[in-house]
Protein backbone atom coordinates (compact mmCIF):
# COMPACT_ATOMS: atom_id res chain seq x y z
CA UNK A 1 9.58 9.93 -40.75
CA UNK A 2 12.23 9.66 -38.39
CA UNK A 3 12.16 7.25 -35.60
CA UNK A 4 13.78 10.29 -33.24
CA UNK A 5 10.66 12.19 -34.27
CA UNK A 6 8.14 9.24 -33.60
CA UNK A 7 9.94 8.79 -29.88
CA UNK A 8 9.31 12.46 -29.16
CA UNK A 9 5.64 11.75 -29.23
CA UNK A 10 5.62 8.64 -27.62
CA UNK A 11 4.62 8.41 -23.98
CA UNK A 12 6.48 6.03 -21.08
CA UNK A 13 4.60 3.19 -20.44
CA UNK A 14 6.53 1.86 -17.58
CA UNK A 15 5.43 1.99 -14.34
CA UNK A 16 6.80 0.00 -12.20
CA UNK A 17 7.94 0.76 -8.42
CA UNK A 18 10.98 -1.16 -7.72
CA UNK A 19 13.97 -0.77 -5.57
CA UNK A 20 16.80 -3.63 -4.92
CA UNK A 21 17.51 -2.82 -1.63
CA UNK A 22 13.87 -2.96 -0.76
CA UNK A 23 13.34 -6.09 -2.20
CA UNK A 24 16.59 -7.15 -0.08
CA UNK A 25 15.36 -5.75 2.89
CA UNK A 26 11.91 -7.35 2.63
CA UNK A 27 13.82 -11.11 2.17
CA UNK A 28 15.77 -10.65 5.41
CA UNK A 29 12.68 -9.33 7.30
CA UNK A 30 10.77 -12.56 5.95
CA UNK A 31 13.59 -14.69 6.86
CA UNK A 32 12.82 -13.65 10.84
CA UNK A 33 9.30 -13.50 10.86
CA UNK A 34 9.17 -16.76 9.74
CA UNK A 35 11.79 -18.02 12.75
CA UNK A 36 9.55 -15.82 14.97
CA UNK A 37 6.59 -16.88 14.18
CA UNK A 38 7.19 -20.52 14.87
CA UNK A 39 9.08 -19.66 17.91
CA UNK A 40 5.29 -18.12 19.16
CA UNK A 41 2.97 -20.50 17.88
CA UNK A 42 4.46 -23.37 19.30
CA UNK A 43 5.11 -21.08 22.45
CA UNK A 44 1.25 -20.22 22.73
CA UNK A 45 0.11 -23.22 22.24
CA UNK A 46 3.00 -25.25 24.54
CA UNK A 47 2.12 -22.53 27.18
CA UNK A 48 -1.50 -22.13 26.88
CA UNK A 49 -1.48 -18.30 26.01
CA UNK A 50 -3.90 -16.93 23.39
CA UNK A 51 -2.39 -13.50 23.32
CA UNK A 52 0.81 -15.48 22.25
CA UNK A 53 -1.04 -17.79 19.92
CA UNK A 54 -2.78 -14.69 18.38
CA UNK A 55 0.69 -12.89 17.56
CA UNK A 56 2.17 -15.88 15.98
CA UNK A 57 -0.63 -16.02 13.63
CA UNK A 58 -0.51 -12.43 13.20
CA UNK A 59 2.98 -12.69 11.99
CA UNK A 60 2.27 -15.61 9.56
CA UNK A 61 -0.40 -13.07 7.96
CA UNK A 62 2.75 -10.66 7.67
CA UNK A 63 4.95 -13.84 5.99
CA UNK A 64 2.14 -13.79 3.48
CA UNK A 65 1.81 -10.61 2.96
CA UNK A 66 5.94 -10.14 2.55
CA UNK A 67 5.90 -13.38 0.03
CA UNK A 68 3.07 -11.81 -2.13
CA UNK A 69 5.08 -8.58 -1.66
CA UNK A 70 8.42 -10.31 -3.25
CA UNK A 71 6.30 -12.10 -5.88
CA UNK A 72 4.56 -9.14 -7.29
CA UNK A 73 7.86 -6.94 -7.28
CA UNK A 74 9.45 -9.81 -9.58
CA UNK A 75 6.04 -10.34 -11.83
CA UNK A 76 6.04 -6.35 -12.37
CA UNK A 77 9.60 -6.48 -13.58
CA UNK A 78 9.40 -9.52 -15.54
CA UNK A 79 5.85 -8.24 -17.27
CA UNK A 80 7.07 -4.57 -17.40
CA UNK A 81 7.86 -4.96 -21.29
CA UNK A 82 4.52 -7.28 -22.15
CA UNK A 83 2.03 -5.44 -24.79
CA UNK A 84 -0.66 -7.36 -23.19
CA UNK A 85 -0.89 -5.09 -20.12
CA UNK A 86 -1.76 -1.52 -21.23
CA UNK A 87 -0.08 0.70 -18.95
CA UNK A 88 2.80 -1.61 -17.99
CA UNK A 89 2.35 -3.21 -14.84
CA UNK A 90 2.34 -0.43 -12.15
CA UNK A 91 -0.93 -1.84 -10.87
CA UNK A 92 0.37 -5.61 -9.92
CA UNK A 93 1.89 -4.54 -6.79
CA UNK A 94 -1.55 -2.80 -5.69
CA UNK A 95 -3.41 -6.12 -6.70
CA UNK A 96 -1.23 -7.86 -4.51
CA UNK A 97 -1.63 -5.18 -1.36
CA UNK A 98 -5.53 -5.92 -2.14
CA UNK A 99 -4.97 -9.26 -1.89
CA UNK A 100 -2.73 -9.28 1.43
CA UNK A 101 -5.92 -7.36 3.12
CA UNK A 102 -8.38 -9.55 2.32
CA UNK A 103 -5.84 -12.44 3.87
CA UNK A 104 -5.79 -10.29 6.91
CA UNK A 105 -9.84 -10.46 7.53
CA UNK A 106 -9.42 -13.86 7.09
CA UNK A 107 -6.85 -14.56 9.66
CA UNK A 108 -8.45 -11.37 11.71
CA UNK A 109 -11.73 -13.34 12.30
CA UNK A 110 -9.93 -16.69 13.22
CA UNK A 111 -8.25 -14.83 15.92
CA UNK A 112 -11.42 -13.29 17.19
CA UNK A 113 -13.24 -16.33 17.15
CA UNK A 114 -10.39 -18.54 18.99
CA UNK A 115 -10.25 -16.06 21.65
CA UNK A 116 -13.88 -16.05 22.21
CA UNK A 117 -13.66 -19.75 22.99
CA UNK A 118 -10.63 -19.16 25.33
CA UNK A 119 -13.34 -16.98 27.37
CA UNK A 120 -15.97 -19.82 27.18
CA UNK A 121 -13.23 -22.39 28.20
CA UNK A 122 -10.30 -20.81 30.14
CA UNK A 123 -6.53 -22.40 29.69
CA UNK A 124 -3.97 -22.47 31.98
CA UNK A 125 -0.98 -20.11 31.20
CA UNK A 126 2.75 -20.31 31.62
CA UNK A 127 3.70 -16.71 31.89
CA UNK A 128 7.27 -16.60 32.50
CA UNK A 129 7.64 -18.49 29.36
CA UNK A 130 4.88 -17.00 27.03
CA UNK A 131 6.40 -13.28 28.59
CA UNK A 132 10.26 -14.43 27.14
CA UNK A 133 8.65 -15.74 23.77
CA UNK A 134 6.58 -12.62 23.54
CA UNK A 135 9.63 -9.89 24.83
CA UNK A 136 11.72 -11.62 21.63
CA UNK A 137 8.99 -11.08 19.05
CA UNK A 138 8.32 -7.62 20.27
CA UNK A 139 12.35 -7.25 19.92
CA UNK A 140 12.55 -9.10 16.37
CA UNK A 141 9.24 -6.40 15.09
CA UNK A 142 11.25 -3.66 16.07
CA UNK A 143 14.25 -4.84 13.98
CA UNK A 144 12.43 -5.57 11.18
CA UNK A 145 10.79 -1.57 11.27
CA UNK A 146 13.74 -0.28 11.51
CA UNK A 147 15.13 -2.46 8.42
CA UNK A 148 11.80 -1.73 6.33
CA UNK A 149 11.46 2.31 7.58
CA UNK A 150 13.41 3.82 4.48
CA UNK A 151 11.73 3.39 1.52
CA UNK A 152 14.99 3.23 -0.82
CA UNK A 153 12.35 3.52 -4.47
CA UNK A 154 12.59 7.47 -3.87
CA UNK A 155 16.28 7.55 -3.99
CA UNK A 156 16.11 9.00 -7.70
CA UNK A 157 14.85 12.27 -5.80
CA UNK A 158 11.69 12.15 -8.76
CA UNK A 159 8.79 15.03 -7.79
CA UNK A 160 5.55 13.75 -7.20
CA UNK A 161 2.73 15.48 -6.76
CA UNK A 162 0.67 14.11 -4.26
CA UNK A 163 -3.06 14.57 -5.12
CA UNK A 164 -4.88 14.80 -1.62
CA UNK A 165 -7.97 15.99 -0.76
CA UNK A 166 -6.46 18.80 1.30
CA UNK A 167 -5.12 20.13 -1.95
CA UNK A 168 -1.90 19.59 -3.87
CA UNK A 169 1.61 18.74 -2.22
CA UNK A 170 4.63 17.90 -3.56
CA UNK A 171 7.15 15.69 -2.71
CA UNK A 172 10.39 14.27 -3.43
CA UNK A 173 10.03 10.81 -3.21
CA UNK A 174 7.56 8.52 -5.14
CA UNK A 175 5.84 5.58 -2.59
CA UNK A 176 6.10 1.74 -2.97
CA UNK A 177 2.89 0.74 -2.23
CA UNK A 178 3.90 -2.76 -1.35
CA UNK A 179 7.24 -1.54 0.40
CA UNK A 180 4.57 0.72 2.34
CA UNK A 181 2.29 -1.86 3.31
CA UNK A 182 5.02 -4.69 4.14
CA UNK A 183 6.14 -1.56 6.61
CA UNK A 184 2.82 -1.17 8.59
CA UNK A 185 2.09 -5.09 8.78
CA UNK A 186 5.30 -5.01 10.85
CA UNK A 187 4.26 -1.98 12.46
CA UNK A 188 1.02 -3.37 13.31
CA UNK A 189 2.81 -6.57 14.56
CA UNK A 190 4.77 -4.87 17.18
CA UNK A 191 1.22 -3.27 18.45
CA UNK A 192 0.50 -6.68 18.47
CA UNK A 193 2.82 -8.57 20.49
CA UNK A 194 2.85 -5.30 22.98
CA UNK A 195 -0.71 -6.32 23.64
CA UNK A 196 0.25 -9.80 24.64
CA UNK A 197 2.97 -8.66 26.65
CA UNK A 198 1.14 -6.31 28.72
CA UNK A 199 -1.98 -9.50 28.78
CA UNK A 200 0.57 -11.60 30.16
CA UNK A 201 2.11 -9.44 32.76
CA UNK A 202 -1.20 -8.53 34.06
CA UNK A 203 -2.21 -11.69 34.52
CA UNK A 204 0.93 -13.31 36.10
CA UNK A 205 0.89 -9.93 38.71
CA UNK A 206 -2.58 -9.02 38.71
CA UNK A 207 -4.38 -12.74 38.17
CA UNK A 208 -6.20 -11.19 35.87
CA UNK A 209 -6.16 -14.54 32.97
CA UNK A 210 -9.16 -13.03 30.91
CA UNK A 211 -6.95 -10.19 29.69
CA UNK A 212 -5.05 -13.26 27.59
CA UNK A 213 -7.93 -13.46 25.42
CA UNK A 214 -8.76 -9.96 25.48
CA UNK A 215 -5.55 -9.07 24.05
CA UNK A 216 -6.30 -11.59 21.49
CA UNK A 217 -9.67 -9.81 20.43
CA UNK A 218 -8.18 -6.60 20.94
CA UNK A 219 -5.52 -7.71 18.52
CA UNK A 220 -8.01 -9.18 15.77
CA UNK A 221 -9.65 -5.76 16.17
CA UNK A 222 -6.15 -4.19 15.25
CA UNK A 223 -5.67 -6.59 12.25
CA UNK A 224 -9.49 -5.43 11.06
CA UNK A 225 -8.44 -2.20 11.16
CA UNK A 226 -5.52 -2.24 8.85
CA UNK A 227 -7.39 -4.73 6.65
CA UNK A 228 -10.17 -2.12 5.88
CA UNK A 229 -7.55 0.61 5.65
CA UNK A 230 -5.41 -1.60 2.86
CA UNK A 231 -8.78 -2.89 0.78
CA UNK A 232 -10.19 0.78 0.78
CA UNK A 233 -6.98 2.63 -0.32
CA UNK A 234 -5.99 -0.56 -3.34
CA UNK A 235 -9.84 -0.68 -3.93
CA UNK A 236 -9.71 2.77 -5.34
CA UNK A 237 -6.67 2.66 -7.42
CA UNK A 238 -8.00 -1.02 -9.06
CA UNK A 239 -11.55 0.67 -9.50
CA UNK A 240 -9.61 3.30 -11.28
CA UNK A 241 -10.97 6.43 -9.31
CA UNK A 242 -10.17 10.01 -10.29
CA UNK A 243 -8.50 12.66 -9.43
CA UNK A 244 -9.76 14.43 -6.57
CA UNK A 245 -12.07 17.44 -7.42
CA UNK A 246 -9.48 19.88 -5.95
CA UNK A 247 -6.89 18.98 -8.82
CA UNK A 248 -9.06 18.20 -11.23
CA UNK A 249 -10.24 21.73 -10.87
CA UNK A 250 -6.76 23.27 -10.86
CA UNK A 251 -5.97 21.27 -14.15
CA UNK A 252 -8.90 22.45 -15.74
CA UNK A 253 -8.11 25.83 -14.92
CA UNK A 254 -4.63 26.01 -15.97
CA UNK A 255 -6.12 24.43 -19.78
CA UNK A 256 -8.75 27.05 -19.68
CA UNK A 257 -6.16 30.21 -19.43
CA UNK A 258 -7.22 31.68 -22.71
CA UNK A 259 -11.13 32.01 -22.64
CA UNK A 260 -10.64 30.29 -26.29
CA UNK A 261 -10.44 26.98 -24.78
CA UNK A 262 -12.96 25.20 -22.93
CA UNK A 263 -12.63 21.51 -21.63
CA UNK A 264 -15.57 19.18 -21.97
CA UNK A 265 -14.45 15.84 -21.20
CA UNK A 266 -12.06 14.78 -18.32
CA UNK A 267 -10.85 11.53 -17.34
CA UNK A 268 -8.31 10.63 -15.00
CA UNK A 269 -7.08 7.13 -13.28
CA UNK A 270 -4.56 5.56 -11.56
CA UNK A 271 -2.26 3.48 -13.46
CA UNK A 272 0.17 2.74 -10.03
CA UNK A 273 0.54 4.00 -6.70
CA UNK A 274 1.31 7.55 -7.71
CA UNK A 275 0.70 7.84 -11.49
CA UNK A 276 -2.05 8.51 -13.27
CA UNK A 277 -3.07 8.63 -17.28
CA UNK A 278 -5.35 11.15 -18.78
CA UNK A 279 -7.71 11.82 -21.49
CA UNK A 280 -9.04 15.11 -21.83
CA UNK A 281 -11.26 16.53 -24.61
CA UNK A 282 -10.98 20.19 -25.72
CA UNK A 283 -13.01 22.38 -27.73
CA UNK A 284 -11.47 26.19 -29.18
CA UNK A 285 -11.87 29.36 -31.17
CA UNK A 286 -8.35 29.39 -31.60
CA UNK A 287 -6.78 25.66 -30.96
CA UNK A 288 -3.34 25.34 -30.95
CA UNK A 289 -1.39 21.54 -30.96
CA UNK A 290 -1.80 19.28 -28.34
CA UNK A 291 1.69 19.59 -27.62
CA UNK A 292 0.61 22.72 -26.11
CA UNK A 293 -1.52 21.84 -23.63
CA UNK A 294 0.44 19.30 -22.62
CA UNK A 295 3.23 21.83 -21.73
CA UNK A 296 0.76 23.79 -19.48
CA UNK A 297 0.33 20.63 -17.35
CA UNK A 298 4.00 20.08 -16.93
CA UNK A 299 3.72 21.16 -13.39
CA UNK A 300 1.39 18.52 -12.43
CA UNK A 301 3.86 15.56 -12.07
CA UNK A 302 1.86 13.12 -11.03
CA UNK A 303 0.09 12.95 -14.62
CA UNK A 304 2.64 10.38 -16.52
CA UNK A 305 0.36 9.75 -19.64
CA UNK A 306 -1.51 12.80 -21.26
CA UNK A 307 -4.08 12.36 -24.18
CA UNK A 308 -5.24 15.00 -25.75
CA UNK A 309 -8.14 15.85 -28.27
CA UNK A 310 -8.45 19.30 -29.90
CA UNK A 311 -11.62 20.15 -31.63
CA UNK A 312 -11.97 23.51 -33.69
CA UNK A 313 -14.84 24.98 -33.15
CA UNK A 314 -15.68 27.78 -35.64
CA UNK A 315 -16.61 31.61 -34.72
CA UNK A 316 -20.06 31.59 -36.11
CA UNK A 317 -20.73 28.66 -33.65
C-alpha cells in the first residue's frame, strides 16, 4: 500500500492557534505594561492612593498573564510535532488562560483586602499627582486595546462553526484563546484605572477620600469577575465537555438520514479553543464505509477529528 493512500485516511493532528503578528503585538503591549505598571506602583504608594496602588497591581496580573501568553504560544509550536501529546497541543494555550485566572483571584483578593485596611486606617493622598500617573495608564490601556483588538490567527479566512447554545453559527475566523484573553485583561485594565481616576477626582473636588479605597474594592470586584469568567470557560474545554445538546442533536440527525442507521454512542471534546474530536458508534441494516458518514458531517467544521465505528446489524435482528 501506497503511502498517498495511507495519508488519505489519516487525520490532522495539529492544532495549534498561532499568529506572528499576535505574538508581536502581545511583546510590545508587555513591553508598556511593564513601564506602566512601575510608573503606578511607585506612584500609589509615593502618593498614598490605593485606587492607584490597586491598578498597578492590576497591570502586573496582566504582565503575567501576557508572559504566560508568549510562553505557551512558543511551547505549542515547539511541542506541535511531539507523539507524546495526543491531539497536538491545541490545549496548552487554554491551560495557560486557566492558569492566568487563577493568578487573577490571587492578586484580586490582595487588592480587596489592602483596601479594606485603607478604610480602617485612612492615608493621605496626593491627587494632582496620583490623577497624572493614573490619566497616563488609562492612555497607555487604550493603546495597548487598540494594538491587541484584531485578532490576526483568522487571517486564513478558515469557517468555523461556532457551537453555542443558541444553536449553530458560523464564522470566518477561528479565536486565539490566549490572544482573546490577553485582549480583555487590557480591557479590564482600562475599567480599572477609569475607576481610580474618577476615585481621585472625587476626592480632590468632592473630599470624598473613602472613594480611594472604594475604587480599589470595586476594582478587585472587577478582577473577580473576569477571573470566574476565564476559569469557567478553560475549565470546560480542559474537563473535555461536549458538544452542546443542540449540535449534538443536529449531528445525529444528519447520520440518521436513512432509517438504516441508528447512532448509539456519541462522544465529543474539545481538543483547542474551537476544535473538537469525535467518536461515534453506529449500528445498520445497510452500512456503508465510514468514509461515508464522515462526508455527511462535512458541514460541521468545527469537528477536526472524526472516528467512526460501523457495526452490521443483520435483518433478522
Amino acid at each position: 500500500m501506497n503511502q498517498e493512500t495511507l495519508r488519505h485516511f489519516q487525520q490532522s493532528h495539529d492544532f495549534v492557534r498561532y499568529s506572528k503578528k499576535n505574538e508581536r503585538q502581545v511583546w510590545i503591549v508587555l513591553v508598556i505594561t511593564a513601564l506602566t505598571m512601575i510608573a503606578e506602583i511607585a506612584a500609589g504608594i509615593w502618593y498614598g492612593s490605593m485606587a492607584l496602588l490597586a491598578d498597578g497591581w492590576h497591570m502586573s496580573t496582566h504582565m503575567v498573564a501576557f508572559g504566560i501568553t508568549l510562553f505557551a504560544w512558543r511551547y505549542a509550536m515547539v511541542k506541535k510535532e511531539d507523539p507524546v501529546f495526543s491531539f497536538s497541543t491545541g490545549k496548552v494555550s487554554v491551560l495557560a488562560a486557566y492558569s492566568s485566572g487563577i493568578f487573577l483571584v490571587i492578586v484580586a483578593i490582595m487588592m480587596v483586602v489592602e483596601s479594606i485596611s485603607r478604610f480602617i486606617s485612612p492615608h493621605d493622598i496626593a491627587f494632582n499627582q496620583a490623577l497624572i500617573v493614573a490619566v497616563i495608564g488609562l492612555l497607555v490601556n487604550l493603546v495597548s486595546a487598540l494594538l491587541l483588538r484584531h485578532d490576526h490567527n483568522g487571517e486564513d479566512e478558515k469557517q468555523v462553526l461556532n457551537a453555542s447554545s443558541d444553536g449553530l453559527h458560523a464564522h470566518s475566523q477561528s479565536k486565539d484563546q490566549n490572544h482573546q484573553a490577553a485582549y480583555l485583561h487590557v480591557l479590564a485594565d482600562a475599567l480599572t484605572s477609569f475607576a481610580a481616576i474618577a476615585a481621585l477626582l472625587t476626592g480632590k473636588w468632592l473630599g470624598w477620600n473613602w472613594m480611594d479605597p472604594m475604587m480599589g474594592v470595586v476594582g478587585g470586584i472587577i478582577i473577580l469577575i473576569w477571573a470566574r469568567k476565564l476559569i469557567k470557560e478553560t475549565s470546560r474545554i480542559l474537563l473535555d465537555h461536549s458538544l452542546s445538546v443542540e449540535v449534538t442533536d443536529k449531528i445525529v440527525e444528519k447520520l440518521e438520514e436513512d432509517v438504516s442507521d441508528k447512532v448509539v454512542d456519541f462522544h465529543a471534546w474539545k481538543v483547542s479553543t474551537d476544535d473538537y474530536a469525535v467518536i461515534i458508534g453506529l449500528v445498520s441494516n445497510a452500512p456503508k464505509p465510514p468514509e461515508f458518514y464522515k462526508a455527511k458531517l462535512a458541514e460541521f467544521w468545527q469537528l477536526k477529528h472524526i472516528t467512526i465505528e460501523v457495526n452490521p446489524v443483520s435483518q433478522s435482528n
